[in-house]
C-alpha atoms as a PDB file:
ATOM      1  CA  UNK A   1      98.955 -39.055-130.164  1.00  0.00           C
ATOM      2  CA  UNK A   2     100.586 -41.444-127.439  1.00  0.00           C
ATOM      3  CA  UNK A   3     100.891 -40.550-123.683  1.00  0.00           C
ATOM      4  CA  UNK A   4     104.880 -39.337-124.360  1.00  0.00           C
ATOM      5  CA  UNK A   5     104.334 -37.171-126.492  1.00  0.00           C
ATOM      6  CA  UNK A   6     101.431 -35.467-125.184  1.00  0.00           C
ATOM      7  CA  UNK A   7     103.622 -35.061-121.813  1.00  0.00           C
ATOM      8  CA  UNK A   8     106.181 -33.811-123.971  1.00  0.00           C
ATOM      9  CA  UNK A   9     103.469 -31.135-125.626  1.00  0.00           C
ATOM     10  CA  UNK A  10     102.138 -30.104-122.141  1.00  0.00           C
ATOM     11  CA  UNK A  11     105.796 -30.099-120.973  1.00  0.00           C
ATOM     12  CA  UNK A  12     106.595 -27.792-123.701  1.00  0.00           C
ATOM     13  CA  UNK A  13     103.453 -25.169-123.301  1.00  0.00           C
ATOM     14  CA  UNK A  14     104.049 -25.037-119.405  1.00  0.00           C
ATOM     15  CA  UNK A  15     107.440 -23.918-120.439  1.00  0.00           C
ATOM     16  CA  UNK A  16     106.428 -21.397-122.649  1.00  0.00           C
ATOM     17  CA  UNK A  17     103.211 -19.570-120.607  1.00  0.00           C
ATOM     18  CA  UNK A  18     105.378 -19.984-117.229  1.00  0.00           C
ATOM     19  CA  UNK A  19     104.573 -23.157-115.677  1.00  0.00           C
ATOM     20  CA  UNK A  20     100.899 -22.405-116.107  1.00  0.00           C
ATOM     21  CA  UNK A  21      97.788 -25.574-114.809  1.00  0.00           C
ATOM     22  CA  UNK A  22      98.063 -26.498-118.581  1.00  0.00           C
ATOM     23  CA  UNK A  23      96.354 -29.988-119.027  1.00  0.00           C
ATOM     24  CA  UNK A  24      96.508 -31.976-122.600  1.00  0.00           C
ATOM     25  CA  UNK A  25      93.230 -34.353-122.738  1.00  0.00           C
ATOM     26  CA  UNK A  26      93.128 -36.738-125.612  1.00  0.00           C
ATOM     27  CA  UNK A  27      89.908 -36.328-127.499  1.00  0.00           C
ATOM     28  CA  UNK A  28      87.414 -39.080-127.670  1.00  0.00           C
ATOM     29  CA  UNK A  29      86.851 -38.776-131.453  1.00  0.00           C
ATOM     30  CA  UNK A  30      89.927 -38.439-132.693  1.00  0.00           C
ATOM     31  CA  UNK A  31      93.194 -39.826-132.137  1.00  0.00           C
ATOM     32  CA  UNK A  32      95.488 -37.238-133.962  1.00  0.00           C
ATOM     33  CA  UNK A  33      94.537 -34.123-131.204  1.00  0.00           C
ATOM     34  CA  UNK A  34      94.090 -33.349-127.792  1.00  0.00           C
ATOM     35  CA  UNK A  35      92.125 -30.520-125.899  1.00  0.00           C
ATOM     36  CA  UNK A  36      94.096 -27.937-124.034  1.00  0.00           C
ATOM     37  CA  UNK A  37      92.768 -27.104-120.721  1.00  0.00           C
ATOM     38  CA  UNK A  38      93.709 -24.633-118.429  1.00  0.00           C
ATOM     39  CA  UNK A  39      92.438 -24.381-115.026  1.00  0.00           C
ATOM     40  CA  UNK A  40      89.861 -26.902-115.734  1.00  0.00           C
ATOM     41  CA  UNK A  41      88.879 -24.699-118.807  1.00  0.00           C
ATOM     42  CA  UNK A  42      89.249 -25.926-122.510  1.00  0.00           C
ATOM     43  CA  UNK A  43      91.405 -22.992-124.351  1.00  0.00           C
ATOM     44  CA  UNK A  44      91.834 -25.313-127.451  1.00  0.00           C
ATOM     45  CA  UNK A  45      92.901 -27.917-129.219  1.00  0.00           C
ATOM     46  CA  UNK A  46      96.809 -29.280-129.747  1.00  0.00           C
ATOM     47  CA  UNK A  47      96.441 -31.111-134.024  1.00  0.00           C
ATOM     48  CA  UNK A  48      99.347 -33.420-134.918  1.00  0.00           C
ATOM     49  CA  UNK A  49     100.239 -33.035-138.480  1.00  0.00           C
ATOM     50  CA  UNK A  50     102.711 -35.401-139.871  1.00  0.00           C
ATOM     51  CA  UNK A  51     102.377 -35.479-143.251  1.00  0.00           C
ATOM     52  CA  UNK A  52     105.519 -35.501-145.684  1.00  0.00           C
ATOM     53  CA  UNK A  53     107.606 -37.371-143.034  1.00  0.00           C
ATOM     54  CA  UNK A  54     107.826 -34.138-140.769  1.00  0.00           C
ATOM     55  CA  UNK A  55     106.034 -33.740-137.189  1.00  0.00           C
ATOM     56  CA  UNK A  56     104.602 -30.776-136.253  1.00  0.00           C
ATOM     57  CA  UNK A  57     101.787 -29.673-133.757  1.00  0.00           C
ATOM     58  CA  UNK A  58      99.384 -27.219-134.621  1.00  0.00           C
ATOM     59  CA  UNK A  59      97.477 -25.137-131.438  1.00  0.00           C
ATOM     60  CA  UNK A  60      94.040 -23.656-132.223  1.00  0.00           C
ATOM     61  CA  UNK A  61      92.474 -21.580-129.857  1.00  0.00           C
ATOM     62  CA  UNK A  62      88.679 -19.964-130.177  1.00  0.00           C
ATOM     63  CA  UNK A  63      88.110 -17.114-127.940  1.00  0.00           C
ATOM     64  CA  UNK A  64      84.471 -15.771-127.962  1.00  0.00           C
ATOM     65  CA  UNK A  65      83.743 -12.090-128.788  1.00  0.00           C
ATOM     66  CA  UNK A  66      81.711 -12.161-125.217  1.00  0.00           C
ATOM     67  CA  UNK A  67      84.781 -13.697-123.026  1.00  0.00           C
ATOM     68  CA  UNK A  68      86.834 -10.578-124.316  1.00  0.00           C
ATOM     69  CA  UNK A  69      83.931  -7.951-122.341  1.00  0.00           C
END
């Protein structure tokens, strides 16, 4: 992903969990997703899928059964 539209991404999400420290980090090993970090924590990871002409953005987010305690 270039710099515009991961601004545009982290634009979006700040938006949408009321303007919270969200940070998009491009990932060293792959070009087509960035880490989602919030806080200086990584939640997830932000995948660009644009396959059969149409962009979309995929979030996955792992929480651990020992973070919920």
């Amino acid at each position: 992903m270039h710099s515009e539209e991961i601004q545009k991404i982290q634009a979006f999400l700040k938006a949408k969990f009321s303007g919270a420290d969200i940070i998009l980090k491009p990932r060293e090993e792959t070009r087509d997703s960035v880490e989602i970090t919030i806080a200086g924590e990584t939640l997830g990871i932000v995948f660009k899928d644009d396959e059969d002409g149409d962009v979309c953005y995929h979030v996955q987010m792992t929480i651990l059964s020992e973070d919920l305690a």
